[in-house]
PDB file of N, CA and C in Angstrom:
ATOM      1  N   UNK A   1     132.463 144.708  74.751  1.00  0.00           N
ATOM      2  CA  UNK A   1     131.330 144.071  74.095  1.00  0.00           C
ATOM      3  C   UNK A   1     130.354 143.561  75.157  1.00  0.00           C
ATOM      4  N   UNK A   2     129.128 143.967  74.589  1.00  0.00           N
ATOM      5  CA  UNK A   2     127.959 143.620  75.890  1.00  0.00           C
ATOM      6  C   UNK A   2     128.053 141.661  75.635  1.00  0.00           C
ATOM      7  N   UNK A   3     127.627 141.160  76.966  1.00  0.00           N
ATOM      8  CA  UNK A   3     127.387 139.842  76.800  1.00  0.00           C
ATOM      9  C   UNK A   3     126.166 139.894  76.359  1.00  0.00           C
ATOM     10  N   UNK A   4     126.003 138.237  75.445  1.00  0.00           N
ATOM     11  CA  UNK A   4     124.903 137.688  74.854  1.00  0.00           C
ATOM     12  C   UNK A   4     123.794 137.177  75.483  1.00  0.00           C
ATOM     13  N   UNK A   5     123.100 136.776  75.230  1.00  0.00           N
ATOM     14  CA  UNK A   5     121.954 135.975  75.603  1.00  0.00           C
ATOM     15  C   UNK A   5     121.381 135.092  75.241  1.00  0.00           C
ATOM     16  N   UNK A   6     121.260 133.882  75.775  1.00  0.00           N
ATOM     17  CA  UNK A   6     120.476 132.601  74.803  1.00  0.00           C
ATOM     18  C   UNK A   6     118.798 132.838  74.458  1.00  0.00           C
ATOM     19  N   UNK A   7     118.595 131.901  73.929  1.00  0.00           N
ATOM     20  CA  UNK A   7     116.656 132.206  73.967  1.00  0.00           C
ATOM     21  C   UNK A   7     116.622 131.733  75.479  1.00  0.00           C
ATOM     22  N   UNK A   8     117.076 130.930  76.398  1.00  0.00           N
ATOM     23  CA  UNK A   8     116.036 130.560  76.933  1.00  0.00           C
ATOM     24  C   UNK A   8     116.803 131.578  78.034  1.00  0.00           C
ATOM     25  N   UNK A   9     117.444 132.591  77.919  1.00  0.00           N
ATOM     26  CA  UNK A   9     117.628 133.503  79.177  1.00  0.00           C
ATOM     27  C   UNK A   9     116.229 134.321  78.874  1.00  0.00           C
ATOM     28  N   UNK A  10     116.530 134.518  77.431  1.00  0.00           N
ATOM     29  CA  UNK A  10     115.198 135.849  77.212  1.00  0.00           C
ATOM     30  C   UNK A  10     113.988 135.152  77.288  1.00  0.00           C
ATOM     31  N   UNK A  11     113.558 134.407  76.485  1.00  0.00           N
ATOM     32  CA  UNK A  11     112.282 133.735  77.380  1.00  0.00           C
ATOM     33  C   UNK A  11     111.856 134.044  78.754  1.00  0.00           C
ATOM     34  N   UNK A  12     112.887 133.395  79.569  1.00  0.00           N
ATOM     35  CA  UNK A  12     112.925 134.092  81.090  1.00  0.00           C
ATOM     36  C   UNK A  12     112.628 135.103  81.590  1.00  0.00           C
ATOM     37  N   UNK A  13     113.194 135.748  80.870  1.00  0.00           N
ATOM     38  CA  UNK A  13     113.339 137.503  81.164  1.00  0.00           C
ATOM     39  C   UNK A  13     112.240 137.962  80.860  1.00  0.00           C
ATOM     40  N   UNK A  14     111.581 137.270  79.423  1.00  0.00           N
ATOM     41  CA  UNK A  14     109.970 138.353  79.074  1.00  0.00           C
ATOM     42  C   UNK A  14     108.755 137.314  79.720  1.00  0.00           C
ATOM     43  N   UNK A  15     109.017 136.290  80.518  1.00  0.00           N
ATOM     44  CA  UNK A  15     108.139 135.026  80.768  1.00  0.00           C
ATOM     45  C   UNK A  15     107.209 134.833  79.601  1.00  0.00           C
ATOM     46  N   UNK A  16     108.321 134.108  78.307  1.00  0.00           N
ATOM     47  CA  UNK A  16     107.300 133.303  77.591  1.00  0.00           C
ATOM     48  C   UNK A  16     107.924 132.492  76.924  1.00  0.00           C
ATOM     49  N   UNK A  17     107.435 131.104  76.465  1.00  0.00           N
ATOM     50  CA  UNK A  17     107.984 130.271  76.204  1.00  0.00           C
ATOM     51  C   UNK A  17     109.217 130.203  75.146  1.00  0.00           C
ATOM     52  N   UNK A  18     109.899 129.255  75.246  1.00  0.00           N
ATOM     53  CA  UNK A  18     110.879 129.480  73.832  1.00  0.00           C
ATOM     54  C   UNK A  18     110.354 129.578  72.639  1.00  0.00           C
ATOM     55  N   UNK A  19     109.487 128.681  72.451  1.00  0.00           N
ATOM     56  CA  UNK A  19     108.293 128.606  71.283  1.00  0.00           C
ATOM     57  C   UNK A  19     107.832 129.546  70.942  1.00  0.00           C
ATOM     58  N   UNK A  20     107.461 130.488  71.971  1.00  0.00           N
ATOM     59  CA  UNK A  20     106.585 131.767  71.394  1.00  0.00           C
ATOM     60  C   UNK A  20     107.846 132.721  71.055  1.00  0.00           C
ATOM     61  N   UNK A  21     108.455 132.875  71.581  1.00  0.00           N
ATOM     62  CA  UNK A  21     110.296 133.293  71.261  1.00  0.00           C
ATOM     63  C   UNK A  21     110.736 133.402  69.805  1.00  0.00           C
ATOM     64  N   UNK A  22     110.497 131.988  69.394  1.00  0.00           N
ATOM     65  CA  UNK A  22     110.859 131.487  67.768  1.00  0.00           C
ATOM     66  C   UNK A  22     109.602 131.983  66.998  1.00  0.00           C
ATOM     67  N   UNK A  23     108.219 131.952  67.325  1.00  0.00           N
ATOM     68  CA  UNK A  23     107.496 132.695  66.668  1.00  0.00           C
ATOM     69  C   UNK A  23     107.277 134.167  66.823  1.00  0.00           C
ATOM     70  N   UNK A  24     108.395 134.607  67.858  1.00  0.00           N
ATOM     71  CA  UNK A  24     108.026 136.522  67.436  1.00  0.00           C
ATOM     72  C   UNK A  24     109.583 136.518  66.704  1.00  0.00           C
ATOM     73  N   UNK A  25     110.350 135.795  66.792  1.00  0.00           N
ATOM     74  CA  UNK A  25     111.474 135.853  65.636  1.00  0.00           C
ATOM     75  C   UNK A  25     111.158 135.925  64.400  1.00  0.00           C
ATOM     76  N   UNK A  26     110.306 134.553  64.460  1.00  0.00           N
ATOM     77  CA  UNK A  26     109.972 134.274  62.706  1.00  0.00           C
ATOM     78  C   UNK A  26     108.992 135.124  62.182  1.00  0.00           C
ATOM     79  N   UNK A  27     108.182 135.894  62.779  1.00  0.00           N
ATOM     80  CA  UNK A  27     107.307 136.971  62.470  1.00  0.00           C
ATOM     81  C   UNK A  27     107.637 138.697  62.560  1.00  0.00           C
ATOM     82  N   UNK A  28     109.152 138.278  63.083  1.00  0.00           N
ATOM     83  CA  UNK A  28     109.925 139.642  63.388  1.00  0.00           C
ATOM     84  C   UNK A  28     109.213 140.850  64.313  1.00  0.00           C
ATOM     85  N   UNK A  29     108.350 140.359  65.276  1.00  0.00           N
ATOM     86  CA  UNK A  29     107.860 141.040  66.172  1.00  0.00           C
ATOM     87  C   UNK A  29     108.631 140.706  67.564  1.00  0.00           C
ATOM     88  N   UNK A  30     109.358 140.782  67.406  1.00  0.00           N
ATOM     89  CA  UNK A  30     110.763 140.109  68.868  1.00  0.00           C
ATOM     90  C   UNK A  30     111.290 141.366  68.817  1.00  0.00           C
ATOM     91  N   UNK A  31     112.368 140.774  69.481  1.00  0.00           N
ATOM     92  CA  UNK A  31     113.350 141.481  69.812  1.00  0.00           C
ATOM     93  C   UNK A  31     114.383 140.675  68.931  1.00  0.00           C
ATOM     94  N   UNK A  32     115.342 141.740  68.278  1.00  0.00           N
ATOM     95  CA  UNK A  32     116.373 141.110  66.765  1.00  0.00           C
ATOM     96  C   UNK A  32     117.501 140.366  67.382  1.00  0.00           C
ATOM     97  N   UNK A  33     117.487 138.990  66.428  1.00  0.00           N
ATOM     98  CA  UNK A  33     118.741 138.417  67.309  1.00  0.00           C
ATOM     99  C   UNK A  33     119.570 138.591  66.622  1.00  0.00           C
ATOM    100  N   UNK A  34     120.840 138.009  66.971  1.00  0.00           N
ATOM    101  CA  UNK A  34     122.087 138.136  65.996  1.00  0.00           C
ATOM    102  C   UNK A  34     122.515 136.717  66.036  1.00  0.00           C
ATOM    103  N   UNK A  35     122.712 136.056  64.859  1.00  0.00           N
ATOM    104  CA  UNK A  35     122.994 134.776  64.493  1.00  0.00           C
ATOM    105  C   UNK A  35     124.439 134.946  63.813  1.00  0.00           C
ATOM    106  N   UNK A  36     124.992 133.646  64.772  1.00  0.00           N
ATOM    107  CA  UNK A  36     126.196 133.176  65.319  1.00  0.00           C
ATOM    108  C   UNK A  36     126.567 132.316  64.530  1.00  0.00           C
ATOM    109  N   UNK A  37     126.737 132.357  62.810  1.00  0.00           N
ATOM    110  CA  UNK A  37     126.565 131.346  62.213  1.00  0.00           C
ATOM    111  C   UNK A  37     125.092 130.448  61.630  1.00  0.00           C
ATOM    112  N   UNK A  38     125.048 129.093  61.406  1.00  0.00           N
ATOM    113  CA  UNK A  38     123.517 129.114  60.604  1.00  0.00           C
ATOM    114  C   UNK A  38     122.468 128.991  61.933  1.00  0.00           C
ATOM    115  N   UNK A  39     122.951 128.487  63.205  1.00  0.00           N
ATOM    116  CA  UNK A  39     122.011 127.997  63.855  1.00  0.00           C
ATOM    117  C   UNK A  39     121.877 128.629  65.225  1.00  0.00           C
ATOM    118  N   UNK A  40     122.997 129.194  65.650  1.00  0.00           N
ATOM    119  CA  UNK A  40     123.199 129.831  66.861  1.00  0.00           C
ATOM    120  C   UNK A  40     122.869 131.098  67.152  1.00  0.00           C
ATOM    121  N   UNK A  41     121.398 131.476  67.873  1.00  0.00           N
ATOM    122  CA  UNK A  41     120.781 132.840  67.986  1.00  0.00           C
ATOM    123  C   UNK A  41     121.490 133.249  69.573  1.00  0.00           C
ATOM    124  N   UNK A  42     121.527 134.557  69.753  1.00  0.00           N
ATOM    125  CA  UNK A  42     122.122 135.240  71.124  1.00  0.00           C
ATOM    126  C   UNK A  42     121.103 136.969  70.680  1.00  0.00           C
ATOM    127  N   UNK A  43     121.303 137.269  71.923  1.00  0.00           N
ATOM    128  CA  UNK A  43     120.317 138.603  71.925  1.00  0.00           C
ATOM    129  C   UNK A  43     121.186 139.501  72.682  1.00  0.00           C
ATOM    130  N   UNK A  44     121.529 140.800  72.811  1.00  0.00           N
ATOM    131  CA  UNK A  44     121.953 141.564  73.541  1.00  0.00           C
ATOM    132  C   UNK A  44     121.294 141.745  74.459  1.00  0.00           C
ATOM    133  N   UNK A  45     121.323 142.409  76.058  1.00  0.00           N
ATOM    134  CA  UNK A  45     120.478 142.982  76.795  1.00  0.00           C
ATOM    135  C   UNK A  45     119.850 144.414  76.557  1.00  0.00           C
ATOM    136  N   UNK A  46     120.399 144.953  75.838  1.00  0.00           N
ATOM    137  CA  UNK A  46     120.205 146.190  75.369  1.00  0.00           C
ATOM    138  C   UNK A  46     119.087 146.063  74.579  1.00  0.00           C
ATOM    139  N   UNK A  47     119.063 145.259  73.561  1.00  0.00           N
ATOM    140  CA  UNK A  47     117.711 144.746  72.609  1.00  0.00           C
ATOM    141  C   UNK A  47     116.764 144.256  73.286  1.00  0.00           C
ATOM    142  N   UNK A  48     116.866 143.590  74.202  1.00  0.00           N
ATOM    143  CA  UNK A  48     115.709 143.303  74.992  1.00  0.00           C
ATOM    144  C   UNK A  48     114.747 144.273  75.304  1.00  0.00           C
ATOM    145  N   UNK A  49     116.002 145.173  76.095  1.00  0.00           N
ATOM    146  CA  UNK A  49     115.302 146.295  77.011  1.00  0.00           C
ATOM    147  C   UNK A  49     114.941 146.982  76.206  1.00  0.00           C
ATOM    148  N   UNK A  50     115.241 147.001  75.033  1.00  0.00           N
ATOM    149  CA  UNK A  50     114.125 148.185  74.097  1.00  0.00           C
ATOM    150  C   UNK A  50     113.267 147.677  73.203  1.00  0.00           C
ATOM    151  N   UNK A  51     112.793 146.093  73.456  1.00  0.00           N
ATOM    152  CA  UNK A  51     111.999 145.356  73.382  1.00  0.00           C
ATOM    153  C   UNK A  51     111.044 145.285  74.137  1.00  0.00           C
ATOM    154  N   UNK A  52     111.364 145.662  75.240  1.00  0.00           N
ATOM    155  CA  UNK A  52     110.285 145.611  76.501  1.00  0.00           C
ATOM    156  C   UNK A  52     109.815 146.975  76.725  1.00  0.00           C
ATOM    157  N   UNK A  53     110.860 148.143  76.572  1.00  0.00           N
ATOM    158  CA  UNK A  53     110.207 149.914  76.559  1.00  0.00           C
ATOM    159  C   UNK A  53     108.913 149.653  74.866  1.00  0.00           C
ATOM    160  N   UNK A  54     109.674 149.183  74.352  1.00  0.00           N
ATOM    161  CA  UNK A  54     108.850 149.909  72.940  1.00  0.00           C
ATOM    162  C   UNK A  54     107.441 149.179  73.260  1.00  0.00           C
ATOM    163  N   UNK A  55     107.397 147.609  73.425  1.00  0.00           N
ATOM    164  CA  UNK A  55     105.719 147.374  73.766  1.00  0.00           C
ATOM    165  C   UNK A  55     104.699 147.482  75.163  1.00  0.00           C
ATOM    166  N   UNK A  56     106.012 148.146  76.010  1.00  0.00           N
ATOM    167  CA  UNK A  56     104.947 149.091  77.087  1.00  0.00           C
ATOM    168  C   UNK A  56     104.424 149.935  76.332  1.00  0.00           C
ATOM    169  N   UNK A  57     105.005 150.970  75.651  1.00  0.00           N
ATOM    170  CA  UNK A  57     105.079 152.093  75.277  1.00  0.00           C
ATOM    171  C   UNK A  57     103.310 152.058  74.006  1.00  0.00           C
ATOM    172  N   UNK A  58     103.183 150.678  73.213  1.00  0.00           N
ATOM    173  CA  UNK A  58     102.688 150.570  72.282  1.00  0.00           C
ATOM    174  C   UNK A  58     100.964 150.070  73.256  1.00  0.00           C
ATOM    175  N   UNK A  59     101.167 149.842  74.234  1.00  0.00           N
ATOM    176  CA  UNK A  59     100.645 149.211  75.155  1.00  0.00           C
ATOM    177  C   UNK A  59      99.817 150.502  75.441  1.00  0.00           C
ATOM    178  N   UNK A  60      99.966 151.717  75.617  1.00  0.00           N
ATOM    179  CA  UNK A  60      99.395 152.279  76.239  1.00  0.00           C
ATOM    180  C   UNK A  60      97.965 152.776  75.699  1.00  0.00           C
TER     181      UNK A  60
END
């Protein structure tokens, strides 16, 4: 099983705030988390990274 990720690793990772984090969640323009129960979000690295190919990609 791949390890998880908190928001504030991925924040990190895409440099943007947690805040803006929770609003591409809540607008479902993120990258999909997987909730750990009612409150606990984690992200794969794998989702990231095809979070970050797909809006280069949309980018162009």
């Amino acid at each position: 099983m791949e390890n998880l990720l908190d928001k504030k690793e991925v924040a990190g990772m895409l440099r943007i705030s947690i805040k803006t984090l929770d609003n591409y969640i809540t607008k479902g323009i993120g990258p999909k988390p997987i909730y750990i129960g009612p409150t606990l979000v984690r992200f794969t690295r794998t989702e990231i990274e095809s979070f970050i190919q797909k809006s280069m990609e949309e980018g162009k």
